[in-house]
N, C-alpha and C. Protein backbone atom coordinates (compact mmCIF):
# COMPACT_ATOMS: atom_id res chain seq x y z
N UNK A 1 0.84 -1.17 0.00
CA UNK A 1 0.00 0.00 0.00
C UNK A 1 0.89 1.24 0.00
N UNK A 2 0.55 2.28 -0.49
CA UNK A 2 0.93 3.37 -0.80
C UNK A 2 1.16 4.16 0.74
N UNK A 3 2.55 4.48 1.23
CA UNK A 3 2.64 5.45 2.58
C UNK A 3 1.88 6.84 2.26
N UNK A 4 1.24 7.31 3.36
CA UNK A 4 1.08 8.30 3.48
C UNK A 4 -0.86 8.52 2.91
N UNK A 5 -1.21 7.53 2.56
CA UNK A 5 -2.28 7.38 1.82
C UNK A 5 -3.28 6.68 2.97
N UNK A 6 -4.42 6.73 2.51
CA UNK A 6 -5.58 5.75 3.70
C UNK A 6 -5.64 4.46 3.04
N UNK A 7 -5.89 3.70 4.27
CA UNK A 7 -6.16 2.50 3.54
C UNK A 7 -7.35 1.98 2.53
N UNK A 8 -8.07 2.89 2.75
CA UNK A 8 -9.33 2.74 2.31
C UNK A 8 -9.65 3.29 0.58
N UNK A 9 -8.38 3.79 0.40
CA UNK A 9 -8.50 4.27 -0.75
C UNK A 9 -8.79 2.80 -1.88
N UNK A 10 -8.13 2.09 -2.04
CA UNK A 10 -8.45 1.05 -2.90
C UNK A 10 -9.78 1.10 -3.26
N UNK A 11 -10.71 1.23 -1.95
CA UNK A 11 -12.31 0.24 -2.07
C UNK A 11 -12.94 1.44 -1.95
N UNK A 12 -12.56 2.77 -2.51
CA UNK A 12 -13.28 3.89 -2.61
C UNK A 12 -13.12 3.43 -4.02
N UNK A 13 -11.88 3.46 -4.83
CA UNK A 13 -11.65 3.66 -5.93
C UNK A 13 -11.96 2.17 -6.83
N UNK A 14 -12.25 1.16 -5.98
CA UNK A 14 -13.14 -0.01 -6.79
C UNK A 14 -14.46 -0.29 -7.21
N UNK A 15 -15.12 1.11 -6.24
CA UNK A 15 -16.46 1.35 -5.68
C UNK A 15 -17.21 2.65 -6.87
N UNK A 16 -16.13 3.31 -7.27
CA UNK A 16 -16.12 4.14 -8.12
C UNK A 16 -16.41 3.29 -9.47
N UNK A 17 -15.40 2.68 -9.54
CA UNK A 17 -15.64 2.20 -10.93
C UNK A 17 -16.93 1.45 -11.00
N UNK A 18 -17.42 0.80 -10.17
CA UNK A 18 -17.81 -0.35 -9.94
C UNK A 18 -19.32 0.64 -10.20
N UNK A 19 -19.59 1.83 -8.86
CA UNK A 19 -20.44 2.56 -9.59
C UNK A 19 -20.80 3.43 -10.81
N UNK A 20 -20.21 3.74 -11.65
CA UNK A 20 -20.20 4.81 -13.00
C UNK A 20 -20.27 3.18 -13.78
N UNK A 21 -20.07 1.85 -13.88
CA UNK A 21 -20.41 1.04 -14.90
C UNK A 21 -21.83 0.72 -14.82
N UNK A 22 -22.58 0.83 -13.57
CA UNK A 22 -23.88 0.30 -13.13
C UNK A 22 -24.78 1.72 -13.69
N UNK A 23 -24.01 2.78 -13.43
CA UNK A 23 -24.49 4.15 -14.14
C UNK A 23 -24.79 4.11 -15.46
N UNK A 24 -23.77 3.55 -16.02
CA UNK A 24 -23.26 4.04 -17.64
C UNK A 24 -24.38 2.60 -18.20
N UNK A 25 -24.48 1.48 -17.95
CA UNK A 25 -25.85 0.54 -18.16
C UNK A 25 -26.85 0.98 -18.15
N UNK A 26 -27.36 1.35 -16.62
CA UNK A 26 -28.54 1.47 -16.70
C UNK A 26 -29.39 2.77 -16.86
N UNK A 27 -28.50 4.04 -17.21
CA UNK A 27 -29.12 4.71 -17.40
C UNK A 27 -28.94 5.39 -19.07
N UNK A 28 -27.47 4.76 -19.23
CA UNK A 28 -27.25 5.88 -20.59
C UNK A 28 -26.98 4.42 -21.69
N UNK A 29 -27.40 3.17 -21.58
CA UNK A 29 -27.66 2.12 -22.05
C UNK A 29 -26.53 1.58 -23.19
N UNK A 30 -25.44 1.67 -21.90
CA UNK A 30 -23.84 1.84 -22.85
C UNK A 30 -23.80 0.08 -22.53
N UNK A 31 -23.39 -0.54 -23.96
CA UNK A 31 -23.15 -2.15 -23.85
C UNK A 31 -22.06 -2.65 -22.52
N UNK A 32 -22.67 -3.71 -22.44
CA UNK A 32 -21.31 -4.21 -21.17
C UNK A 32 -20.03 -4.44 -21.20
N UNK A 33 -20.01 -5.16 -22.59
CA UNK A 33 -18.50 -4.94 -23.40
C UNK A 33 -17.76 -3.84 -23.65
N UNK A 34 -18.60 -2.97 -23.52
CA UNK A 34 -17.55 -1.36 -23.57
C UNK A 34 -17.31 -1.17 -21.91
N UNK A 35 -18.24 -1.06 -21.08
CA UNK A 35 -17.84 -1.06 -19.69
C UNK A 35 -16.59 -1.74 -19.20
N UNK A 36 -16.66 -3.02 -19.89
CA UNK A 36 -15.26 -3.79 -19.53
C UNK A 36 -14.37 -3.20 -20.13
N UNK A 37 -13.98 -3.19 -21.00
CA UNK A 37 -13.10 -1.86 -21.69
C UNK A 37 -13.15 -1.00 -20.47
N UNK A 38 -14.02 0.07 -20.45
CA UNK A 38 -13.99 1.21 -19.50
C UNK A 38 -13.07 0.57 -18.27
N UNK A 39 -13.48 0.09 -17.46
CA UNK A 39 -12.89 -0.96 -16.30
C UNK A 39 -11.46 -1.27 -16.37
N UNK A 40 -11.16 -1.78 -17.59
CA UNK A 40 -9.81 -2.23 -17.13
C UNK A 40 -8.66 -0.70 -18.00
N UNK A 41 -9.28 -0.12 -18.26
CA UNK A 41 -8.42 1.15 -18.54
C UNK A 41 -8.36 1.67 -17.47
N UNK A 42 -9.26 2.00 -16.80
CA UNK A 42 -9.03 2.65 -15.22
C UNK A 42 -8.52 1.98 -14.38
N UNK A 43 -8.36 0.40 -14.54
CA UNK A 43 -7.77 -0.17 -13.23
C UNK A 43 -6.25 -0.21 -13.98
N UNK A 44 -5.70 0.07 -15.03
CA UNK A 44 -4.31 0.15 -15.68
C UNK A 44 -3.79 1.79 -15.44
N UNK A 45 -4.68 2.27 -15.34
CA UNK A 45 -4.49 4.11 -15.00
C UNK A 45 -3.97 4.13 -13.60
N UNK A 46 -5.06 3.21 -12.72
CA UNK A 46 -4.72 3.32 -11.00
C UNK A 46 -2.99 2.71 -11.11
N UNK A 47 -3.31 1.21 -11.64
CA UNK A 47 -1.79 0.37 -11.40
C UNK A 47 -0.38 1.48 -11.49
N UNK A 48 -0.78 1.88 -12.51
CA UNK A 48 0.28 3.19 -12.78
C UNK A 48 0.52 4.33 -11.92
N UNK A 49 -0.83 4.62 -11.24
CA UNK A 49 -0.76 5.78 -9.95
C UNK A 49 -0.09 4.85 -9.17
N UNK A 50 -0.22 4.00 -8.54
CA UNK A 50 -0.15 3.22 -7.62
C UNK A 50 1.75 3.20 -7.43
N UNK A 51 2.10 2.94 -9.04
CA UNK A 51 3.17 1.96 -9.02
C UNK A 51 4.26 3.92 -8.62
N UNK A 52 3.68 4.86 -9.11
CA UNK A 52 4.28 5.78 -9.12
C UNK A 52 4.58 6.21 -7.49
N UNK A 53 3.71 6.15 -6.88
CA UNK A 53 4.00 6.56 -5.26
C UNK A 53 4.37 5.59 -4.22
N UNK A 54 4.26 4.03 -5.49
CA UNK A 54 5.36 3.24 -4.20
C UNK A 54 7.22 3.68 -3.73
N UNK A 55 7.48 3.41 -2.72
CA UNK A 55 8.66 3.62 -2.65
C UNK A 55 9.89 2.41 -3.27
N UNK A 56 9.12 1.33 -3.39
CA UNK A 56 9.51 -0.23 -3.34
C UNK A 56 9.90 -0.50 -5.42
N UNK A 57 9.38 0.57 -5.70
CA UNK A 57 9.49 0.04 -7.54
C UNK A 57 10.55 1.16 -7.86
């Protein structure tokens, strides 16, 4: 985990995604196959935040 950060950040930011795909379905009737797309671009965006403020990489 990232020093200096909460722990809780992960499951804010899984919770995020997790909500704007349930958004982007059911209200603006975007296919699920693009959501997955959507999804794993943002979880390759975080990996990259992530990997930037470890001290360990």
């Amino acid at each position: 985990m990232s020093s200096g950060k909460s722990p809780y950040t992960d499951v804010v930011v899984f919770l995020a995604v997790l909500v704007a795909g349930v958004v982007l379905v059911a209200i603006a009737h975007v296919p699920v196959g693009a959501i997955a797309e959507f999804a794993v671009g943002l979880s390759a965006l975080y990996m990259a935040y992530k990997q930037k403020d470890d001290p360990n990489s």
